[in-house]
N, C-alpha and C. Protein backbone atom coordinates (compact mmCIF):
# COMPACT_ATOMS: atom_id res chain seq x y z
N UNK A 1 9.62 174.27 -26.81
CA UNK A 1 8.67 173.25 -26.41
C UNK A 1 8.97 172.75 -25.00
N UNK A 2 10.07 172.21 -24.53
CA UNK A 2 10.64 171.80 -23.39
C UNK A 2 10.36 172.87 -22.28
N UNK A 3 10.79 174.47 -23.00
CA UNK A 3 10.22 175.21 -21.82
C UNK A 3 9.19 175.58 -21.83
N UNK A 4 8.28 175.48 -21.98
CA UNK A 4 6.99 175.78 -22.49
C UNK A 4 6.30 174.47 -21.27
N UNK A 5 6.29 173.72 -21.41
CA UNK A 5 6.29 172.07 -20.54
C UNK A 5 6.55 172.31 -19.40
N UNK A 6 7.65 172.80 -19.20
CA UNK A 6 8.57 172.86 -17.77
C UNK A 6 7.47 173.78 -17.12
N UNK A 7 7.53 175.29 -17.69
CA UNK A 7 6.43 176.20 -17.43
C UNK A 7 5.11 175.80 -16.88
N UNK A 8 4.26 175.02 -17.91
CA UNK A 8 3.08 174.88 -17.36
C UNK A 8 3.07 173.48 -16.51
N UNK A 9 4.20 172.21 -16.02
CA UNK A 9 4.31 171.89 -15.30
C UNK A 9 4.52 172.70 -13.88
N UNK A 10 5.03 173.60 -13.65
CA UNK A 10 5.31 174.24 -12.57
C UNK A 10 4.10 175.08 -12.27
N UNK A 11 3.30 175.71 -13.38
CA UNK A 11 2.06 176.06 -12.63
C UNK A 11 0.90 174.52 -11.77
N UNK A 12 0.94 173.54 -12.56
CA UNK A 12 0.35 172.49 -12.13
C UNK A 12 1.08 172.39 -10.37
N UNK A 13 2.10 172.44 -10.78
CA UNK A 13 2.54 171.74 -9.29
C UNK A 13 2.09 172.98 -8.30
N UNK A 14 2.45 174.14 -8.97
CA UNK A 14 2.42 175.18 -7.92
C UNK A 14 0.39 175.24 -7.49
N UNK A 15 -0.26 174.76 -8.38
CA UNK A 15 -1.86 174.45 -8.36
C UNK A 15 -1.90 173.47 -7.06
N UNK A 16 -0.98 172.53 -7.26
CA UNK A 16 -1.29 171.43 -6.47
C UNK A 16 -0.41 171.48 -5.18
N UNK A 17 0.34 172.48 -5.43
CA UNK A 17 0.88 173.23 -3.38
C UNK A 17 -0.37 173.64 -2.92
N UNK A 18 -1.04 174.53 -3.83
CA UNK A 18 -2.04 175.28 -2.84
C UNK A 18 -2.82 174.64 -2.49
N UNK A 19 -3.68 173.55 -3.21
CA UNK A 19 -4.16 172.69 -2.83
C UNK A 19 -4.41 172.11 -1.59
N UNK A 20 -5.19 171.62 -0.45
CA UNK A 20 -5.01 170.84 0.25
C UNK A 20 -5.40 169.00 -0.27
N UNK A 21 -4.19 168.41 0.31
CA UNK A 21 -4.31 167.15 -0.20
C UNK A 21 -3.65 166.01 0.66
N UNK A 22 -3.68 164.94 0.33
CA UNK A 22 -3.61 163.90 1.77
C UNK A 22 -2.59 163.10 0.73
N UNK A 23 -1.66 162.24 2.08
CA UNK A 23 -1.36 161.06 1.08
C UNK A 23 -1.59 159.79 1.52
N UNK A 24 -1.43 159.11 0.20
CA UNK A 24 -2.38 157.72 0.17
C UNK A 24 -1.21 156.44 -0.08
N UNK A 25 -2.14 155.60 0.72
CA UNK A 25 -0.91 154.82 1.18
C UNK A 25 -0.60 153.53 -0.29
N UNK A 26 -1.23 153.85 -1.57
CA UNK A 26 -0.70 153.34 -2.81
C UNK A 26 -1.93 154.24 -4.01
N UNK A 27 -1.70 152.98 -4.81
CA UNK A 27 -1.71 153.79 -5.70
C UNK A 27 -2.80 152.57 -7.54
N UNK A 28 -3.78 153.01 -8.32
CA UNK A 28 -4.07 152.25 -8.83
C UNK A 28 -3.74 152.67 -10.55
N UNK A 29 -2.49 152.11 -11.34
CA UNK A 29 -2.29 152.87 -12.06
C UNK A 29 -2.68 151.59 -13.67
N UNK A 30 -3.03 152.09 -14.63
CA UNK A 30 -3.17 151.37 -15.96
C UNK A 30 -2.17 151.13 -16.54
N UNK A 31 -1.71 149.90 -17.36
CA UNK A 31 -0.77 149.96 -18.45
C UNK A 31 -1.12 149.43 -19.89
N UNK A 32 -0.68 149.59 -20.09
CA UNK A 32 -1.80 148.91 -21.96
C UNK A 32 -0.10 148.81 -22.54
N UNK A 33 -0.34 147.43 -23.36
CA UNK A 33 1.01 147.45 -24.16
C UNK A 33 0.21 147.89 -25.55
N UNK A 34 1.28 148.21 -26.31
CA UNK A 34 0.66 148.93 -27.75
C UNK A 34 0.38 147.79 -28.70
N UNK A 35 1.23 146.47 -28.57
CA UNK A 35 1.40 145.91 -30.04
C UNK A 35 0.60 144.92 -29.27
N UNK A 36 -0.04 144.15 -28.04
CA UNK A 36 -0.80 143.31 -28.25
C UNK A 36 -2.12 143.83 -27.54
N UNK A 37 -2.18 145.12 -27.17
CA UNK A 37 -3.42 145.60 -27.05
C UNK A 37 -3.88 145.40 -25.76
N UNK A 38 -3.21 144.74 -24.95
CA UNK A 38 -3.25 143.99 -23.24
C UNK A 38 -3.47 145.01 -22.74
N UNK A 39 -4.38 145.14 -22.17
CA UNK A 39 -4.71 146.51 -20.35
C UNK A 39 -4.40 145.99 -19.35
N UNK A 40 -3.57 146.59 -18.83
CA UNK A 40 -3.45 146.12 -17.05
C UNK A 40 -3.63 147.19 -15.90
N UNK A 41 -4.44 146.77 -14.76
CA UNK A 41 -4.58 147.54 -13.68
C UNK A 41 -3.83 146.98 -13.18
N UNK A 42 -2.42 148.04 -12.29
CA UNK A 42 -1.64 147.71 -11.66
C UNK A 42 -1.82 148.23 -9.85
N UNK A 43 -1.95 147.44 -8.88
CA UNK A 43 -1.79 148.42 -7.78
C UNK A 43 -0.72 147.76 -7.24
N UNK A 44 -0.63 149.16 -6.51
CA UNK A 44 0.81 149.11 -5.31
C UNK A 44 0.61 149.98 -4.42
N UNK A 45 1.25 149.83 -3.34
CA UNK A 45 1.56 150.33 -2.08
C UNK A 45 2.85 151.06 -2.29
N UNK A 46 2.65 152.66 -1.55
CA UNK A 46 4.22 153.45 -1.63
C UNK A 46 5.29 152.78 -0.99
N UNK A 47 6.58 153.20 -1.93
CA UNK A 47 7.86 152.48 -1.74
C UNK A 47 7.91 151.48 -2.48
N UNK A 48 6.55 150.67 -2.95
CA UNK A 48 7.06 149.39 -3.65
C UNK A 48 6.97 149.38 -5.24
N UNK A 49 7.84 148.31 -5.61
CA UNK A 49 8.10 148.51 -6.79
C UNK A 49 7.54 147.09 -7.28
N UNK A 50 6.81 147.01 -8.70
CA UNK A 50 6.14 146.22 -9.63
C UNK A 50 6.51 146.39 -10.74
N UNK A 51 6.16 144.93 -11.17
CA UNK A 51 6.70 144.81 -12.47
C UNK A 51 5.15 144.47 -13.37
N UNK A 52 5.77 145.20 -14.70
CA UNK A 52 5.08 145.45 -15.71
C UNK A 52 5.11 145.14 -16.73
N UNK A 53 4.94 143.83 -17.48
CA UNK A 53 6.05 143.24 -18.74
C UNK A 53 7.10 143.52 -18.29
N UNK A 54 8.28 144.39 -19.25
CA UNK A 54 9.39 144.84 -19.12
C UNK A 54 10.11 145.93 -18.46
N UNK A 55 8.82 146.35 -17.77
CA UNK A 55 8.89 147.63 -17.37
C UNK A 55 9.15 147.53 -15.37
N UNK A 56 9.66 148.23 -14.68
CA UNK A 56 9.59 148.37 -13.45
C UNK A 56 9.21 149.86 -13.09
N UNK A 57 8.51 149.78 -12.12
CA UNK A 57 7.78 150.48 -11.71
C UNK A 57 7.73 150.80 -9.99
N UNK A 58 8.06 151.88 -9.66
CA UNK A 58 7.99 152.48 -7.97
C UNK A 58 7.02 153.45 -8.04
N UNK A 59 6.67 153.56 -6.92
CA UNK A 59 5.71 154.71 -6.66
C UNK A 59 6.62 155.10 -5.27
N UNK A 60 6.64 156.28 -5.37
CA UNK A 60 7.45 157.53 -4.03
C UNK A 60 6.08 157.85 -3.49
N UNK A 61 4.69 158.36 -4.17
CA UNK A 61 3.99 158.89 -3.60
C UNK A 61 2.61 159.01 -3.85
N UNK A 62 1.74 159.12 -3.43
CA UNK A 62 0.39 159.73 -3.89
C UNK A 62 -0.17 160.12 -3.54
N UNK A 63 -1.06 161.24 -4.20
CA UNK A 63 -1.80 161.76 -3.15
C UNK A 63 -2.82 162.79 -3.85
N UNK A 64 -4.03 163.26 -3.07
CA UNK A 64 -5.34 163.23 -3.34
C UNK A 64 -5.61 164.39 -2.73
N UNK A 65 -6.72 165.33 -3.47
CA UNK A 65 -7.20 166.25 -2.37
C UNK A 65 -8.01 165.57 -1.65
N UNK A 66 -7.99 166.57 -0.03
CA UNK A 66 -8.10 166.22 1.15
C UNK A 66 -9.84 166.44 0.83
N UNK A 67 -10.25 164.63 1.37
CA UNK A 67 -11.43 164.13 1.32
C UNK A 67 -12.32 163.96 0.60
N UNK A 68 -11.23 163.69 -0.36
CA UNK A 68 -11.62 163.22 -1.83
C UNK A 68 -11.02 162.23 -2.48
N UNK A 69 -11.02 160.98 -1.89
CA UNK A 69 -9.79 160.04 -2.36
C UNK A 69 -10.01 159.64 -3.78
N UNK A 70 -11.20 159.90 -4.25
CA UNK A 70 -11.75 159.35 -5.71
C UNK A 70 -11.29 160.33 -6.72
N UNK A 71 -10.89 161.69 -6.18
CA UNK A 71 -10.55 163.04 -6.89
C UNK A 71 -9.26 162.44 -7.44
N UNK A 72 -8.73 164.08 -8.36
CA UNK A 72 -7.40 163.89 -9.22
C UNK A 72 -6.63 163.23 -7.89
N UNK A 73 -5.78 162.12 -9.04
CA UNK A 73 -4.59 162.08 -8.24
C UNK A 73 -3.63 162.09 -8.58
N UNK A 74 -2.34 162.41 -7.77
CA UNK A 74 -0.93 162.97 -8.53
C UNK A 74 -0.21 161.57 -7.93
N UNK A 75 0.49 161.23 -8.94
CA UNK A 75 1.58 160.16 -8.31
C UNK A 75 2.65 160.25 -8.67
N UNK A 76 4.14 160.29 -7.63
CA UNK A 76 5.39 160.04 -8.09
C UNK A 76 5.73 159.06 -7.99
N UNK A 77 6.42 158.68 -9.78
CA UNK A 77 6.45 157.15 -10.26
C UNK A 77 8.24 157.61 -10.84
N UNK A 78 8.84 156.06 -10.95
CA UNK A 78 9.81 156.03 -11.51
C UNK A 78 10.19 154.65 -11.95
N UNK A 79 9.75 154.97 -13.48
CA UNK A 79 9.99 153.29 -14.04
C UNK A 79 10.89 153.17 -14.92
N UNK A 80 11.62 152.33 -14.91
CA UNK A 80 12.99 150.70 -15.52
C UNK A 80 12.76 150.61 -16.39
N UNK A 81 13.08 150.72 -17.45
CA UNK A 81 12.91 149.61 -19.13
C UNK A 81 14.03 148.77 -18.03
N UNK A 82 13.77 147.56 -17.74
CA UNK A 82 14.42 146.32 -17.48
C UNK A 82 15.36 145.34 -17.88
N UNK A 83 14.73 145.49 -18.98
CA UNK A 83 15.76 145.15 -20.72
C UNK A 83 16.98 145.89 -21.12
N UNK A 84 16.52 147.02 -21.24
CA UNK A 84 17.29 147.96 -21.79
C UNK A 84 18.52 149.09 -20.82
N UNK A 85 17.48 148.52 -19.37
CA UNK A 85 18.70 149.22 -18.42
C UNK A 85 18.37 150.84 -17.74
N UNK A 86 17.37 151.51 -18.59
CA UNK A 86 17.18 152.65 -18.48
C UNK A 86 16.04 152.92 -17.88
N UNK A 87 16.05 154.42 -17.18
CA UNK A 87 14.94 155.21 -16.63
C UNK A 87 13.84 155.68 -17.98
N UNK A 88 12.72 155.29 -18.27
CA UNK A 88 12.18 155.50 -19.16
C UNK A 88 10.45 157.09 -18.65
N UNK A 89 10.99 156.97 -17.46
CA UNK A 89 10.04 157.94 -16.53
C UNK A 89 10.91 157.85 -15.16
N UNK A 90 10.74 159.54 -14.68
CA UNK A 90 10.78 159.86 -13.50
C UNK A 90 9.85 161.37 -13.04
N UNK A 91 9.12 160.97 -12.30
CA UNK A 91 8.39 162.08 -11.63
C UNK A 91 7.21 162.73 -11.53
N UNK A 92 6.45 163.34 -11.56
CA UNK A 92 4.67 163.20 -10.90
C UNK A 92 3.94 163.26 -12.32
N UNK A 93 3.13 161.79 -12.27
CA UNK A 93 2.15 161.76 -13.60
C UNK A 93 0.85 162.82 -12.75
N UNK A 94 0.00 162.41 -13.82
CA UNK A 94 -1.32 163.82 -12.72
C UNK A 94 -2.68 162.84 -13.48
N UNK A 95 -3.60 162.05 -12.83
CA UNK A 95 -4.34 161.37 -13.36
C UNK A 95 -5.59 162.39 -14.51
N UNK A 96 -5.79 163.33 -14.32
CA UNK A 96 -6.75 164.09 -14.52
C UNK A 96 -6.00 165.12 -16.55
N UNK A 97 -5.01 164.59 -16.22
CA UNK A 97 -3.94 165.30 -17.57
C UNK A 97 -2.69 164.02 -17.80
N UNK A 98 -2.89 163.12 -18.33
CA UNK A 98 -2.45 161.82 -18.37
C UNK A 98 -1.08 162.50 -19.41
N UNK A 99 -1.67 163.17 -20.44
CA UNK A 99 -0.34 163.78 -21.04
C UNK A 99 0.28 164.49 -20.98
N UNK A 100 -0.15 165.15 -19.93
CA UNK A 100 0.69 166.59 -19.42
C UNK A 100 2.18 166.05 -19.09
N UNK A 101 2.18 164.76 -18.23
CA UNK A 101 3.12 164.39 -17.76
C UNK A 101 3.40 162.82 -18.64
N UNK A 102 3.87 162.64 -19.56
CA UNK A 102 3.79 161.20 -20.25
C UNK A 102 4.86 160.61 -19.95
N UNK A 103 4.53 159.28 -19.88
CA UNK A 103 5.76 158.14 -20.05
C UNK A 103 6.27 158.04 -21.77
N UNK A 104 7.20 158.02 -22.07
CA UNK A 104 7.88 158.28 -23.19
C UNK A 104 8.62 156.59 -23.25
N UNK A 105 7.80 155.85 -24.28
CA UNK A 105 7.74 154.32 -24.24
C UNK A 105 7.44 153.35 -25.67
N UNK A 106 8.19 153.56 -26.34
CA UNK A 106 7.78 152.71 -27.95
C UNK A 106 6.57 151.59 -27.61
N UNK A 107 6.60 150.88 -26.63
CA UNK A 107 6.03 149.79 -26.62
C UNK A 107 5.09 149.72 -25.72
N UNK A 108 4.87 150.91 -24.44
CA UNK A 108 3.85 150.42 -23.23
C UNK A 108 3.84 152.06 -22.76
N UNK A 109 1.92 152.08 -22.77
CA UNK A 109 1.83 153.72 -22.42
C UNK A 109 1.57 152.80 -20.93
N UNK A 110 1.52 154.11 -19.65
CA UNK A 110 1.39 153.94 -18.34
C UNK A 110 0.37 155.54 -17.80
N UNK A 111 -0.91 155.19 -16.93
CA UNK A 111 -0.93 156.14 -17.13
C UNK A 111 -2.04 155.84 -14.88
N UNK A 112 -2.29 157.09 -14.43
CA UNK A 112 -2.91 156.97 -12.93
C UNK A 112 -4.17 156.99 -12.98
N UNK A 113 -4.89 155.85 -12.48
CA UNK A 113 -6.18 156.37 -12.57
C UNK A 113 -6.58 156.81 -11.10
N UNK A 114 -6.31 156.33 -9.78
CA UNK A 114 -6.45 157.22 -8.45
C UNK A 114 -5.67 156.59 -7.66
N UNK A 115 -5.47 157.21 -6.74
CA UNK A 115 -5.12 156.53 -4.96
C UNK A 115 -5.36 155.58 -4.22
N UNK A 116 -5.40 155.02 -3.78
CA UNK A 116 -5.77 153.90 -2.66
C UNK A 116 -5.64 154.42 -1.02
N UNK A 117 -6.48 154.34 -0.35
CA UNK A 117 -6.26 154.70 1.15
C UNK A 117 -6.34 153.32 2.14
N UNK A 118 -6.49 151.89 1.41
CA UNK A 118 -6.71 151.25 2.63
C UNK A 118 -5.69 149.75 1.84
């Protein structure tokens, strides 16, 4: 299963080399906690980090095919359980395949809905 994942992650990425694509200077991502049902639109700007309930949250990156900022977008995220001390995610969610790449989270899914350019 793990390699199987790894696999068709690496065709994605290798999809999204060939790609031409821009990067965007943040990022507009959802969080929903599970047990009280709360949605949140979170934005941020790359490099910065937000907080999410319990959760912390960076964005390294994002980015969009070129002249299409509304198109898929890929973001590298790396978020904190805060509480607990631990990396609970590291590395490119893909808005368009929300589970391809999942946050692995008892209590709070996280997921990209696009880019930001301004």
């Amino acid at each position: 299963m793990i390699l199987r994942l790894a696999l068709l992650l690496g065709l994605v990425a290798g999809a999204a080399a060939a790609q031409q694509v821009s990067e965007a200077d943040g990022v507009v991502l959802r969080g929903l906690d599970k047990i009280s049902g709360q949605v949140y639109d979170i934005e941020m700007r790359s490099g910065q980090t937000a907080a999410f309930e319990q959760l912390r949250i960076t964005l390294n990156s994002c980015r969009f095919p070129v002249g299409n900022p509304s198109g898929d977008a890929f973001a590298a995220l790396e978020v904190a359980d805060a509480i607990q001390g631990t990396t609970v995610f590291s590395g490119w969610m893909i808005a368009s395949a929300p589970a391809l790449s999942a946050m692995d989270h008892a209590r709070y899914d996280l997921w990209v809905m696009r880019c930001t350019t301004s």
